[in-house]
N, C-alpha and C. Protein backbone atom coordinates (compact mmCIF):
# COMPACT_ATOMS: atom_id res chain seq x y z
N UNK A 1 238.17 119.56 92.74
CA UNK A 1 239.12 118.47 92.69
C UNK A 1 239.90 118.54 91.38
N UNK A 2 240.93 118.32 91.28
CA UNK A 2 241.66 117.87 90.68
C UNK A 2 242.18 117.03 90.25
N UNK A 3 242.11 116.88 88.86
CA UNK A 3 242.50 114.87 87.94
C UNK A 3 243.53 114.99 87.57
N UNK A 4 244.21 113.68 87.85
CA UNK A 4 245.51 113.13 87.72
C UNK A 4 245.36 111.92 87.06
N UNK A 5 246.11 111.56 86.01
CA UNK A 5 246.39 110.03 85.99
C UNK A 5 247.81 109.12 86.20
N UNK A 6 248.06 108.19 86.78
CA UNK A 6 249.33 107.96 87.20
C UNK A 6 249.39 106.90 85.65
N UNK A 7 250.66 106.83 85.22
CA UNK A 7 251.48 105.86 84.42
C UNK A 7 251.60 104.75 84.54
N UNK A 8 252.15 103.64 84.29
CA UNK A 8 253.01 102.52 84.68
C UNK A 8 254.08 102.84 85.62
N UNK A 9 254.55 103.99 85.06
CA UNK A 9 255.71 103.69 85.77
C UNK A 9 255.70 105.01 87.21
N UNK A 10 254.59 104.86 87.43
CA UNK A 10 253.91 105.83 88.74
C UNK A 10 253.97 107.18 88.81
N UNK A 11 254.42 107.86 87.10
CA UNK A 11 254.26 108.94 87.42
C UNK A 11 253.15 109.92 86.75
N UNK A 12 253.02 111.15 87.44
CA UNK A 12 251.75 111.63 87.19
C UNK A 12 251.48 112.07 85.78
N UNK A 13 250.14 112.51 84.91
CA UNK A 13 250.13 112.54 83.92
C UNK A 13 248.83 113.60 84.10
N UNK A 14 249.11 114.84 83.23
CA UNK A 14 248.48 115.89 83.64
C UNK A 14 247.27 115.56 83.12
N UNK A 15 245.86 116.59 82.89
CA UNK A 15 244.99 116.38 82.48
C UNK A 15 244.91 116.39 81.03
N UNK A 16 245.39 117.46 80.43
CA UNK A 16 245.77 118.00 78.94
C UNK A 16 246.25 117.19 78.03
N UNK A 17 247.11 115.72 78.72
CA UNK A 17 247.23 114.79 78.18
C UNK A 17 246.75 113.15 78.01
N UNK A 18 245.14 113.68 78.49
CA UNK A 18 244.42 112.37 78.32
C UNK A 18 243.01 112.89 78.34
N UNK A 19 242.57 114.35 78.75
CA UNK A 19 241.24 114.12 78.80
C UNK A 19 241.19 114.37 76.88
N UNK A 20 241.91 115.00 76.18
CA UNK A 20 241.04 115.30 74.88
C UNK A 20 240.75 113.77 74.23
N UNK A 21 241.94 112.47 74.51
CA UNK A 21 241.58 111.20 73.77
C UNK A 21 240.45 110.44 75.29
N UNK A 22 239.91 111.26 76.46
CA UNK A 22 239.05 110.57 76.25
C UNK A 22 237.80 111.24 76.12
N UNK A 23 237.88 112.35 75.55
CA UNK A 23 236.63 113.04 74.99
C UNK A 23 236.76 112.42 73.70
N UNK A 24 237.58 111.95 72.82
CA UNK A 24 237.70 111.79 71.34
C UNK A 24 236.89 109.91 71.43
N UNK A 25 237.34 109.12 72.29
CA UNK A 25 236.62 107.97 72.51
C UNK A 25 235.60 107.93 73.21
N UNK A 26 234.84 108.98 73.87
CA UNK A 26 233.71 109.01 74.28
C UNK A 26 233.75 108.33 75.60
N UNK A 27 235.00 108.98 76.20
CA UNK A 27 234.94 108.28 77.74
C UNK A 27 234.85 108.93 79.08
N UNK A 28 234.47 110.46 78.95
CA UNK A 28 233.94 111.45 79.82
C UNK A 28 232.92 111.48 80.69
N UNK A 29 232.11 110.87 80.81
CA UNK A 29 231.08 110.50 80.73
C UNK A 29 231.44 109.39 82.30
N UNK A 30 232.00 108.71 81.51
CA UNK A 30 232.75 107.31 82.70
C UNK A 30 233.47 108.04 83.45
N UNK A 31 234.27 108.75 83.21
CA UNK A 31 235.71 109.56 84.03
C UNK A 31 234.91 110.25 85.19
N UNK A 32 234.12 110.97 84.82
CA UNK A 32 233.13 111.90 85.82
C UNK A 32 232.09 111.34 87.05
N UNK A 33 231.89 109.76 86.67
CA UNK A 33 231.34 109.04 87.26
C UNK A 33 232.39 108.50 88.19
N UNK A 34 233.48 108.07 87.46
CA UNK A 34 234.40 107.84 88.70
C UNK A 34 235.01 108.70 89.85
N UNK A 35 234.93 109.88 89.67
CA UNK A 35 235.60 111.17 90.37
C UNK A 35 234.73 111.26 91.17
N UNK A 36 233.27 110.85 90.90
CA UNK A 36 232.37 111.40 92.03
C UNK A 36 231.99 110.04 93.00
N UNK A 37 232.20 109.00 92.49
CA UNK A 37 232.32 107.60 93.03
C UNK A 37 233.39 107.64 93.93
N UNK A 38 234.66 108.14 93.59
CA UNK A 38 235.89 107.82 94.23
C UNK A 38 235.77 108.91 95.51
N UNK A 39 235.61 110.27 95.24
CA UNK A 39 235.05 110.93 95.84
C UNK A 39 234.22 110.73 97.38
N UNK A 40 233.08 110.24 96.54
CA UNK A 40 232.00 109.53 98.01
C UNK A 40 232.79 108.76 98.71
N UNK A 41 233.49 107.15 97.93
CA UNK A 41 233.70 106.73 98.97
C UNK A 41 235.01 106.85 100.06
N UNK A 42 235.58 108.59 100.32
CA UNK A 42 236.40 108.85 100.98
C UNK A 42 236.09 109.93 101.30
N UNK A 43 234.71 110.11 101.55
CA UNK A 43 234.09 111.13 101.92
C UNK A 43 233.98 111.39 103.70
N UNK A 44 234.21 110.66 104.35
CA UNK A 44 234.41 110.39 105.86
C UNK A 44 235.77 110.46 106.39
N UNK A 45 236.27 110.38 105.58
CA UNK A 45 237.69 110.36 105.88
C UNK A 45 238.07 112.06 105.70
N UNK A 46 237.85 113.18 105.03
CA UNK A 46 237.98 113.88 104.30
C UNK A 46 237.14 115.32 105.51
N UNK A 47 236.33 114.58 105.91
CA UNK A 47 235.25 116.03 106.66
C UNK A 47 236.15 115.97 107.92
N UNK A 48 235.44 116.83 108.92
CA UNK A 48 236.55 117.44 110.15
C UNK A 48 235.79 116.15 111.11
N UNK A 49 236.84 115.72 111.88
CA UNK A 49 236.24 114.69 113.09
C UNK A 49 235.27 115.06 113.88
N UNK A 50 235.82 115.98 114.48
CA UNK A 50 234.31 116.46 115.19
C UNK A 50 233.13 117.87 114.70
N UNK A 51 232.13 117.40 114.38
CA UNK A 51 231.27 118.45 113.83
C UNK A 51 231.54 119.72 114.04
N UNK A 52 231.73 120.03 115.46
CA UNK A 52 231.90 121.47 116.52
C UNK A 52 233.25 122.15 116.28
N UNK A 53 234.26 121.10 115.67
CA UNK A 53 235.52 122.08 115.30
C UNK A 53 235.61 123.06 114.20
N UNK A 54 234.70 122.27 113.32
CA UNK A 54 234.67 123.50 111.97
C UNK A 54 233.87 123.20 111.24
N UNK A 55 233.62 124.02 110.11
CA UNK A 55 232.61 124.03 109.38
C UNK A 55 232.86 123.04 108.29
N UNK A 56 231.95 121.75 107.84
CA UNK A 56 232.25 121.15 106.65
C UNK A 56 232.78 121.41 105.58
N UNK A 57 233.88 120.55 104.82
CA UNK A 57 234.07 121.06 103.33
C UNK A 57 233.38 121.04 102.48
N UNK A 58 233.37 122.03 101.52
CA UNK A 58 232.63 121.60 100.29
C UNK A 58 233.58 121.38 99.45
N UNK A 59 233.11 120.34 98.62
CA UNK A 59 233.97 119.92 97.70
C UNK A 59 233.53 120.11 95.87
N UNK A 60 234.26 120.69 95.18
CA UNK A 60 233.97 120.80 94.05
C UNK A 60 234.56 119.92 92.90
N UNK A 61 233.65 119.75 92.00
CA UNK A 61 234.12 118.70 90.75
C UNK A 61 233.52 118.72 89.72
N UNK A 62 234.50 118.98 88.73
CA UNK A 62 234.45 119.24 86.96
C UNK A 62 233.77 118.09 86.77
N UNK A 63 232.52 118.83 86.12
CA UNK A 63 231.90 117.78 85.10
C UNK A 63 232.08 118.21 83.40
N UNK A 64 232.13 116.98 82.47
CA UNK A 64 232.09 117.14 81.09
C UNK A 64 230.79 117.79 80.62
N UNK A 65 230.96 118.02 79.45
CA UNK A 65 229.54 118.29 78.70
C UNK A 65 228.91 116.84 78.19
N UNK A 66 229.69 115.80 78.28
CA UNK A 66 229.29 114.78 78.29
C UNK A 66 228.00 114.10 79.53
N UNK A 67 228.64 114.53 80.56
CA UNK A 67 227.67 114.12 81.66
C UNK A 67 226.45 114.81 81.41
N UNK A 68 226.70 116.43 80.77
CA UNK A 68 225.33 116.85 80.92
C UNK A 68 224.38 116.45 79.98
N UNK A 69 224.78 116.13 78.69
CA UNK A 69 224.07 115.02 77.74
C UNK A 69 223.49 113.70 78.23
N UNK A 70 224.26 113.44 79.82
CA UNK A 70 224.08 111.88 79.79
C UNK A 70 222.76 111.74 80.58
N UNK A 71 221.37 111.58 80.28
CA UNK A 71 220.45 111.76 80.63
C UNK A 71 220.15 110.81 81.90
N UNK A 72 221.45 109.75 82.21
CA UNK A 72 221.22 108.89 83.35
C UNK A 72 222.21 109.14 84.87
N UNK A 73 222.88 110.45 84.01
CA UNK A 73 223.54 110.79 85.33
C UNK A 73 223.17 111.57 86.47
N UNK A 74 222.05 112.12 86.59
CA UNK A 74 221.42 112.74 87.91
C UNK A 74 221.07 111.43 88.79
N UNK A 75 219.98 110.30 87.68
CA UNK A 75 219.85 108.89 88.60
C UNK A 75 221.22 108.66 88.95
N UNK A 76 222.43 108.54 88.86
CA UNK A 76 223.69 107.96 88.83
C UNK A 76 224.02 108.56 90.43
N UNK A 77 224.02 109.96 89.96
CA UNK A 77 224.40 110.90 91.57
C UNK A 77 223.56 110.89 92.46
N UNK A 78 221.80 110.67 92.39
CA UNK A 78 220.74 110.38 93.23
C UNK A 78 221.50 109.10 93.91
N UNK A 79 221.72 108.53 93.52
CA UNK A 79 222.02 106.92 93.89
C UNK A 79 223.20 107.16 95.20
N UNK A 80 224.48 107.57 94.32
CA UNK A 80 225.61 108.00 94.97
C UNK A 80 225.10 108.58 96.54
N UNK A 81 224.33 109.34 96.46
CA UNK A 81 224.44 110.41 97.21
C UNK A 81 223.57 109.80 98.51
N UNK A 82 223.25 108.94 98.06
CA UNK A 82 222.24 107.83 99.00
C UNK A 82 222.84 107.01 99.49
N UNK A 83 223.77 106.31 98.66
CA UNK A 83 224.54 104.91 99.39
C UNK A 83 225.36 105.62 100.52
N UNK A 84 225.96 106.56 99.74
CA UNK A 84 227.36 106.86 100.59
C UNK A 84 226.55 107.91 101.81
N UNK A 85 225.52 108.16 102.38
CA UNK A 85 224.38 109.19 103.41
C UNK A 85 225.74 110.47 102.99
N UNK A 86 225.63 111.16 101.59
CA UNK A 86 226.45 112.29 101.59
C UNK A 86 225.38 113.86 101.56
N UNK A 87 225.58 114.74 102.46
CA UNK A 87 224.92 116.09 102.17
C UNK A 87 224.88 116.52 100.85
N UNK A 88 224.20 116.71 100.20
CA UNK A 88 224.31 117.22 98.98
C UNK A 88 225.10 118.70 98.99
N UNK A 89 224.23 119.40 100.34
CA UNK A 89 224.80 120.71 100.10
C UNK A 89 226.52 121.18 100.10
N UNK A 90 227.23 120.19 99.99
CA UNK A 90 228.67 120.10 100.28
C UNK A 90 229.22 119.61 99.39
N UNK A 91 228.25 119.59 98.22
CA UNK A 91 228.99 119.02 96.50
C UNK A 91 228.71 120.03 95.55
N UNK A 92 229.65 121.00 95.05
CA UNK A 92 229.65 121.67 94.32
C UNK A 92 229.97 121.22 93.03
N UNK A 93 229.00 121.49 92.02
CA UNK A 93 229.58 121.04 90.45
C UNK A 93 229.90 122.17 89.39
N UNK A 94 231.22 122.07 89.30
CA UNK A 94 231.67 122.69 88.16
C UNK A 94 231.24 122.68 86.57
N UNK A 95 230.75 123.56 85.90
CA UNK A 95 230.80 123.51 84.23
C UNK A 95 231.48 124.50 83.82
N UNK A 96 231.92 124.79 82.67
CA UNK A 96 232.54 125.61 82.33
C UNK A 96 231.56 126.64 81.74
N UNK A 97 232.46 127.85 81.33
CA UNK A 97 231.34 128.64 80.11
C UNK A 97 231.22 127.94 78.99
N UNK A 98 232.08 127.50 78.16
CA UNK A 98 232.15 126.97 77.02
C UNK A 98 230.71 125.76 76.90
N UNK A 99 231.18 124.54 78.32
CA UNK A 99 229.76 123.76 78.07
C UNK A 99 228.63 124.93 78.08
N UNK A 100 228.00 125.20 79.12
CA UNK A 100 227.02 125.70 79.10
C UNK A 100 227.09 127.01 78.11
N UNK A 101 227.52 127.34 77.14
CA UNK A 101 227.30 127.91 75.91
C UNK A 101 226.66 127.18 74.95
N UNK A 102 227.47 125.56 74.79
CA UNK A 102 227.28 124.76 73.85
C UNK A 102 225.68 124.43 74.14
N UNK A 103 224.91 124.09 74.94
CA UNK A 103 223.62 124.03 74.88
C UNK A 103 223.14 124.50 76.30
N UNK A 104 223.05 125.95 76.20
CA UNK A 104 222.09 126.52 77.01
C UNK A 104 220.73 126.03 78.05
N UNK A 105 219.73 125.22 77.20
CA UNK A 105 218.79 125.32 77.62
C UNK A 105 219.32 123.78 78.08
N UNK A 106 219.89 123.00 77.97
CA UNK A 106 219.86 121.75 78.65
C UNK A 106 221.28 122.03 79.59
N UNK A 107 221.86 122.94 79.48
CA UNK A 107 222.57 123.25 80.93
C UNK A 107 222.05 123.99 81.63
N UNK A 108 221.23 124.65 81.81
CA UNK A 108 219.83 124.99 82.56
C UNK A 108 219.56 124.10 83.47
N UNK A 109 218.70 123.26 82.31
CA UNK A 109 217.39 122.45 83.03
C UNK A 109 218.56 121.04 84.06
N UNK A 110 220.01 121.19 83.33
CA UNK A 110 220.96 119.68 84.52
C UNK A 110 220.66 121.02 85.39
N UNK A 111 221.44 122.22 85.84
CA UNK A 111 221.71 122.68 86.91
C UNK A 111 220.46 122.16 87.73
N UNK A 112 219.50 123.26 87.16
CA UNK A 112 218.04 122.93 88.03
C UNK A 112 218.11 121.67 88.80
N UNK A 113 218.06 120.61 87.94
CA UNK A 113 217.45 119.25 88.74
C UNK A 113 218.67 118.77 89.65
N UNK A 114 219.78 119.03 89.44
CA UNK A 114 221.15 118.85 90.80
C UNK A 114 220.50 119.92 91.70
N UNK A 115 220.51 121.25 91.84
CA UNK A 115 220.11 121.86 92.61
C UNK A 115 218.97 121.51 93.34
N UNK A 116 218.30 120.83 92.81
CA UNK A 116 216.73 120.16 93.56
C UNK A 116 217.19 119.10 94.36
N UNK A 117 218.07 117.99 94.30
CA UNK A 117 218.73 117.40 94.97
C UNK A 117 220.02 118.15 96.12
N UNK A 118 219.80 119.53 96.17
CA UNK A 118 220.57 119.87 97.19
C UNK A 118 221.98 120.52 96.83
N UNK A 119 222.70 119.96 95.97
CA UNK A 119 223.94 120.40 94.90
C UNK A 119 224.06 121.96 94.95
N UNK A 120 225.58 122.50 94.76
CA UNK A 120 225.62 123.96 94.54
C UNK A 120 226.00 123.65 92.99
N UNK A 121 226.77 124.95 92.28
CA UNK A 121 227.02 124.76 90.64
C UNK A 121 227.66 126.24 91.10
N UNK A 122 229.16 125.51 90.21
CA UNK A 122 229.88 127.15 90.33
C UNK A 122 230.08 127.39 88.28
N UNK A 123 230.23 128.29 87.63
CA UNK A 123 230.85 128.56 86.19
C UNK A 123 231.67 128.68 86.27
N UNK A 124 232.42 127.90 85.67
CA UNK A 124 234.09 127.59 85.38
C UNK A 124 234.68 128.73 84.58
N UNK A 125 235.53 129.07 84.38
CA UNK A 125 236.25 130.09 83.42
C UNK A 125 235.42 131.14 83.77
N UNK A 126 234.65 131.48 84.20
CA UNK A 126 233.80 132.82 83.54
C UNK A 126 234.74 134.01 82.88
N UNK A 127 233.94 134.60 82.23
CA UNK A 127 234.20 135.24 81.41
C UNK A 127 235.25 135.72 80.18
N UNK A 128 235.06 134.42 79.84
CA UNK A 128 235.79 133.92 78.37
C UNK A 128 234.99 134.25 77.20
N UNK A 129 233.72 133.71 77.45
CA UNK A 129 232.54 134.37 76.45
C UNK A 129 232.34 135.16 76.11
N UNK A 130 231.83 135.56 74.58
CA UNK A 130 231.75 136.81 73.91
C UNK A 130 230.27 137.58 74.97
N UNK A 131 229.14 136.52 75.51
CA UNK A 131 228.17 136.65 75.87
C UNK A 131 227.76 136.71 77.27
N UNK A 132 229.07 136.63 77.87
CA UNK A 132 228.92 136.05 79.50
C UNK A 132 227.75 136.62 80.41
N UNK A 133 227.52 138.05 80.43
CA UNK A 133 226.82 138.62 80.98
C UNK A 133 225.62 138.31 80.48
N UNK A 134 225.10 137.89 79.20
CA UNK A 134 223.80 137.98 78.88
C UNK A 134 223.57 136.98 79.08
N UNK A 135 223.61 135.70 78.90
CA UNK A 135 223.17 134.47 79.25
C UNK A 135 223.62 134.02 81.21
N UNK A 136 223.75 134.88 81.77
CA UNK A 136 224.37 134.45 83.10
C UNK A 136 223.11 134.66 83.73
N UNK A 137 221.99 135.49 83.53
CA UNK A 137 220.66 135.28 84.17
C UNK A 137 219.60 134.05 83.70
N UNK A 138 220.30 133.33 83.36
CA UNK A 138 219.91 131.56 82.46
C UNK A 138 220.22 130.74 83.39
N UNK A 139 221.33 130.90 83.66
CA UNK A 139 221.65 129.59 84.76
C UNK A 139 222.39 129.65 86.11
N UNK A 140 221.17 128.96 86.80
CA UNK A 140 220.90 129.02 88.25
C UNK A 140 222.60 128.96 89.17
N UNK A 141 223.65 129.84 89.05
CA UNK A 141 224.72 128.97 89.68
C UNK A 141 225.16 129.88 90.77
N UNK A 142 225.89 129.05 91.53
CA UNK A 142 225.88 130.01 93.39
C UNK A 142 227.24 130.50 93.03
N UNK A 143 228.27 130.03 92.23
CA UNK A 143 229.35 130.75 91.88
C UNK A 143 229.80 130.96 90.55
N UNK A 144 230.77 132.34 90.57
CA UNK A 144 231.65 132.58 89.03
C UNK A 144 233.07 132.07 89.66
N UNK A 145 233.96 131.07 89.08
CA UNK A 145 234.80 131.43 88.72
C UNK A 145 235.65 132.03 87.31
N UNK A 146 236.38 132.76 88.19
CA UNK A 146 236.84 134.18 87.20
C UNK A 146 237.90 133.27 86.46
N UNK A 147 237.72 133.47 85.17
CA UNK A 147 238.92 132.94 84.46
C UNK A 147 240.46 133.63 84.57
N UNK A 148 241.46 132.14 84.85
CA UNK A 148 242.52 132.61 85.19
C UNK A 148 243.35 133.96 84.23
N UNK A 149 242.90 134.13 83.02
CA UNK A 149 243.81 134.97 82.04
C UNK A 149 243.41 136.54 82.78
N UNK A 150 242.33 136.88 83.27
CA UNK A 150 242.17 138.08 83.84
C UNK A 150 242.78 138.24 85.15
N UNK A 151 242.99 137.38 85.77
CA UNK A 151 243.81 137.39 87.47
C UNK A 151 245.62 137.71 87.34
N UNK A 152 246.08 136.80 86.16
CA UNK A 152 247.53 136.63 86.35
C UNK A 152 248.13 137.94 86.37
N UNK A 153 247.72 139.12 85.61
CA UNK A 153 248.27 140.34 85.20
C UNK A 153 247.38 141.33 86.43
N UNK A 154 246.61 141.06 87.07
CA UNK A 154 245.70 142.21 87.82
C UNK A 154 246.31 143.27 88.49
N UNK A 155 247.60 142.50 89.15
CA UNK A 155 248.15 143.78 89.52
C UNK A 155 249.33 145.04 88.99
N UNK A 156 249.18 144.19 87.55
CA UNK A 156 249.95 144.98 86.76
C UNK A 156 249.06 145.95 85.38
N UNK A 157 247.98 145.16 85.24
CA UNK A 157 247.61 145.31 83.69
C UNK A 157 245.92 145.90 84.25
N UNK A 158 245.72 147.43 84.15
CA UNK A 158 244.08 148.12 84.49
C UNK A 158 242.80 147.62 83.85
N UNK A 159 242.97 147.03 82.99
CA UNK A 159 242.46 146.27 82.11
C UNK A 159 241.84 145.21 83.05
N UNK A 160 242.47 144.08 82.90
CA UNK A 160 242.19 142.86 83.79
C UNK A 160 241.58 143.60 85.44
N UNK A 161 242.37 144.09 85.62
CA UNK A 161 241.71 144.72 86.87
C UNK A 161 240.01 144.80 86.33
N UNK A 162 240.32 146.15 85.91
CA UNK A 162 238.38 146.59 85.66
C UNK A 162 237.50 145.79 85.25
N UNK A 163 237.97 143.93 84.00
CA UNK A 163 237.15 143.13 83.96
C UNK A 163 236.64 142.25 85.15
N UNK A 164 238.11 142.46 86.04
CA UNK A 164 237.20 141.21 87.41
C UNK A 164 236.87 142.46 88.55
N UNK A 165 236.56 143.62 88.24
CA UNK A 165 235.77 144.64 89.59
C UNK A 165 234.55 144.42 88.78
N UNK A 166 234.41 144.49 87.69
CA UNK A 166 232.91 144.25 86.81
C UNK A 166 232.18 143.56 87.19
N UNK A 167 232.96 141.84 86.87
CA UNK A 167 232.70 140.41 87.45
C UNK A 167 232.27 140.18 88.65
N UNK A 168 233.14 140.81 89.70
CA UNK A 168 232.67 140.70 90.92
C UNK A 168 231.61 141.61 91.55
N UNK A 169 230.93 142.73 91.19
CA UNK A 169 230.57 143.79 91.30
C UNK A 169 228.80 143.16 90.71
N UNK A 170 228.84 142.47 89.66
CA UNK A 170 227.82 141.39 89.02
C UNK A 170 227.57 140.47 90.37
N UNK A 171 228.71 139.82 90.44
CA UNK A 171 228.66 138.91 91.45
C UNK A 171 227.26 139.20 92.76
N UNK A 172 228.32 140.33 93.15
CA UNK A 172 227.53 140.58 94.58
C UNK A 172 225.97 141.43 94.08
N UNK A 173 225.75 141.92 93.17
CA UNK A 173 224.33 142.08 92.85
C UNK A 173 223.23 140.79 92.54
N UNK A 174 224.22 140.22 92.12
CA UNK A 174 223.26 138.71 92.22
C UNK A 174 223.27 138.00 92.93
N UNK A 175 224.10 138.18 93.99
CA UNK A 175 224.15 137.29 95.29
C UNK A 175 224.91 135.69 94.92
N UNK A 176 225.73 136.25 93.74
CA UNK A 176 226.80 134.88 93.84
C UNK A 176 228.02 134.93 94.18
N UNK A 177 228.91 133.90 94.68
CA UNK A 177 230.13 134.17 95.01
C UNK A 177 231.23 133.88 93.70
N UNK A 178 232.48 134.79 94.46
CA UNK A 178 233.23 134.75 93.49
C UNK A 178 234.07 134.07 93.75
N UNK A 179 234.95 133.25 92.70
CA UNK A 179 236.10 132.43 93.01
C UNK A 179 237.50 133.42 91.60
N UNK A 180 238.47 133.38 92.14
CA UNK A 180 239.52 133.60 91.07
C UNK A 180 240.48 132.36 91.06
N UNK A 181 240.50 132.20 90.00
CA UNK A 181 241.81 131.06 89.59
C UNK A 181 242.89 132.12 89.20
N UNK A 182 243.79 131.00 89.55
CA UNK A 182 245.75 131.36 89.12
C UNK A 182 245.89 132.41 89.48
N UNK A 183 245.35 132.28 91.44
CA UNK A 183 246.35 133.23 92.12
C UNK A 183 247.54 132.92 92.49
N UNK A 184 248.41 133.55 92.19
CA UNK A 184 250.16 133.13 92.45
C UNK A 184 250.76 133.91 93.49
N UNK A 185 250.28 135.15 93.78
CA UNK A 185 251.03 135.37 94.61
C UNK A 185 250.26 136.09 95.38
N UNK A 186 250.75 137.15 96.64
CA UNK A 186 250.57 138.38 97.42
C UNK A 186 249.77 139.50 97.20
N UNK A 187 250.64 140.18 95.53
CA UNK A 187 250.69 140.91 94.60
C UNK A 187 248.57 141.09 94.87
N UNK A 188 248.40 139.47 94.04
CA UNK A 188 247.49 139.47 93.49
C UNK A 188 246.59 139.10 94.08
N UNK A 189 246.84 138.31 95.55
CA UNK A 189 245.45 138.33 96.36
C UNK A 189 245.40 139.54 97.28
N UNK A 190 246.42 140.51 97.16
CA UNK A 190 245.74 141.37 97.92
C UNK A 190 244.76 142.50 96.76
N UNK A 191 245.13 142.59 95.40
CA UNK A 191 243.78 143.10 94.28
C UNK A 191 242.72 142.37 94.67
N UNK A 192 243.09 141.19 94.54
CA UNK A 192 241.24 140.82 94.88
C UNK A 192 240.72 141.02 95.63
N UNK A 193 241.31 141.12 96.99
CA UNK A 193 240.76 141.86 98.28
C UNK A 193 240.00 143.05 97.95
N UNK A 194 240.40 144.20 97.55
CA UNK A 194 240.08 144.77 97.39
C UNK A 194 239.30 145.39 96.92
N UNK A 195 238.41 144.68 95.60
CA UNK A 195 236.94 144.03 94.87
C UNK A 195 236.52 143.15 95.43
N UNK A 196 236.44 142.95 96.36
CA UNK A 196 235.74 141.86 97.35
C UNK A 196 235.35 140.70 96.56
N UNK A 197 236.51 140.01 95.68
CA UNK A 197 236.35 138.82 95.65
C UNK A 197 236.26 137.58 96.93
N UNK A 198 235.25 136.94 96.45
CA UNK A 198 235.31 136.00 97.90
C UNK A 198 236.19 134.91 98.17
N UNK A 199 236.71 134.05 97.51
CA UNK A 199 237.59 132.96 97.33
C UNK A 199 238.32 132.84 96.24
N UNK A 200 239.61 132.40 96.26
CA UNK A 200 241.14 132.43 95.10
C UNK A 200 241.54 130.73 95.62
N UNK A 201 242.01 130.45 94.04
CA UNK A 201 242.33 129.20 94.28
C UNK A 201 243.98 129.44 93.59
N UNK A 202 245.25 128.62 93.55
CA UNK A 202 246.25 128.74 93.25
C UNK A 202 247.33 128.29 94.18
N UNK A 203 248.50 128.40 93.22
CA UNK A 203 249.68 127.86 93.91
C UNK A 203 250.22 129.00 95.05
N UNK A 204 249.35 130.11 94.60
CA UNK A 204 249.76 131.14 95.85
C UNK A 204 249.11 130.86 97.33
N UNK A 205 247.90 130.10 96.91
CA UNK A 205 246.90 129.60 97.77
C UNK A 205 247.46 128.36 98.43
N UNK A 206 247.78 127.37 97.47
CA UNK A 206 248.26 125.95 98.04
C UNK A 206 248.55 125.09 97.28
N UNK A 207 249.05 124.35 97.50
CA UNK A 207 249.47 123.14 95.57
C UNK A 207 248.71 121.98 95.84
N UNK A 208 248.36 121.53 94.46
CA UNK A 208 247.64 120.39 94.63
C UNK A 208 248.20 119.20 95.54
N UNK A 209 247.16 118.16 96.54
CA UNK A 209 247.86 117.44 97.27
C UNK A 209 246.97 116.18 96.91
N UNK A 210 247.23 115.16 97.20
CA UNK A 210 246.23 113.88 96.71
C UNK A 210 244.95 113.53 97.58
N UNK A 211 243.96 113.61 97.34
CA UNK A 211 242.69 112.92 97.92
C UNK A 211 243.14 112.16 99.36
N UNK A 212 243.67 111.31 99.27
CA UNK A 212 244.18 110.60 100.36
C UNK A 212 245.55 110.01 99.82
N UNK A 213 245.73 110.92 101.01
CA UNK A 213 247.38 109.96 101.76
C UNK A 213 247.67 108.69 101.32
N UNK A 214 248.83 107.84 100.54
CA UNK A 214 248.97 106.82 100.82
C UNK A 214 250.32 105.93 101.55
């Protein structure tokens, strides 16, 4: 998913320009609770009408490093995930590399206990880190996404190429899937094809659209 905030005067307001003041006031924490609140309760509206036409969505959503500090937010999503009768297995949670750099062993032990409740966990950016590969047998996650700076150039620059055949090549030895961000075009989802990346997200893919219709 994707965060938006609307204005006064109804227009949209990207992320870049509100999440750092509300990481700076310590309001991440709340934001993440609402995304997954707002989330649930348009969660029926959102899956396919009839079971037999297709396969459920899964839906994915950025959490802070705040949440993973917040020692009351697994009770928070236990709860959620109860009121609203939601599958767990159809909530994917995003962290980035950067959080789970910043404290290892307690982005561990959140994955673990979401995953015990049913939850997938994809890595955001991957491979931004000086360390990516060595700490990636640490934490339990069903996906990489590939950071966008290695995708944009792939079909121009051998470089970027050979870091996401690496990436993905990791991938499928560990039995995780791959996602690429800031696919834009043709060009570049047909490279990934070709390293059997599994899923691309982008404006080549589709543009962001709102949760629900209004």
């Amino acid at each position: 998913m994707l965060l938006r905030l609307r204005d006064v005067a109804g227009a949209l307001v990207l992320p870049q320009a509100f999440i750092p003041a509300a990481e700076r006031y310590g309001l991440m924490h709340l934001i993440d609770r609402w995304v997954v609140s707002t989330l649930f309760q348009h969660w029926a509206d959102l899956q396919p009408p009839s079971p037999g036409e297709q396969k459920p969505c899964v839906y994915a959503v950025n959490l802070s490093g705040a949440s993973i500090d917040d020692d009351q937010f697994i009770e928070f999503l236990h709860q959620q995930l109860a009121q609203y009768a939601i599958d767990a297995r159809l909530v994917c949670f995003e962290i980035t590399e950067t959080v789970a750099i910043a404290n290892l062993t307690k982005a561990s032990e959140f994955i673990h206990r979401l995953k015990a409740l049913g939850c997938q966990f994809a890595l955001d950016d991957f491979g931004t880190g000086m360390s990516s590969f060595a700490y990636l047998k640490t934490l339990p996650v069903d996906y990489l996404k590939i950071d966008g700076v290695f995708i944009r150039h792939i079909a121009t620059d051998p470089v970027d190429y050979a870091i996401v055949e690496a990436i993905s090549r990791t991938g499928q030895v560990m039995g995780l899937k791959t996602i690429a961000e800031c696919v834009e075009n043709e060009a570049i989802l047909a490279r990934l094809r070709t390293l059997g990346v599994d899923y691309a997200q982008g404006y080549g893919i589709a543009r962001p659209s709102p949760l629900i219709e209004s």
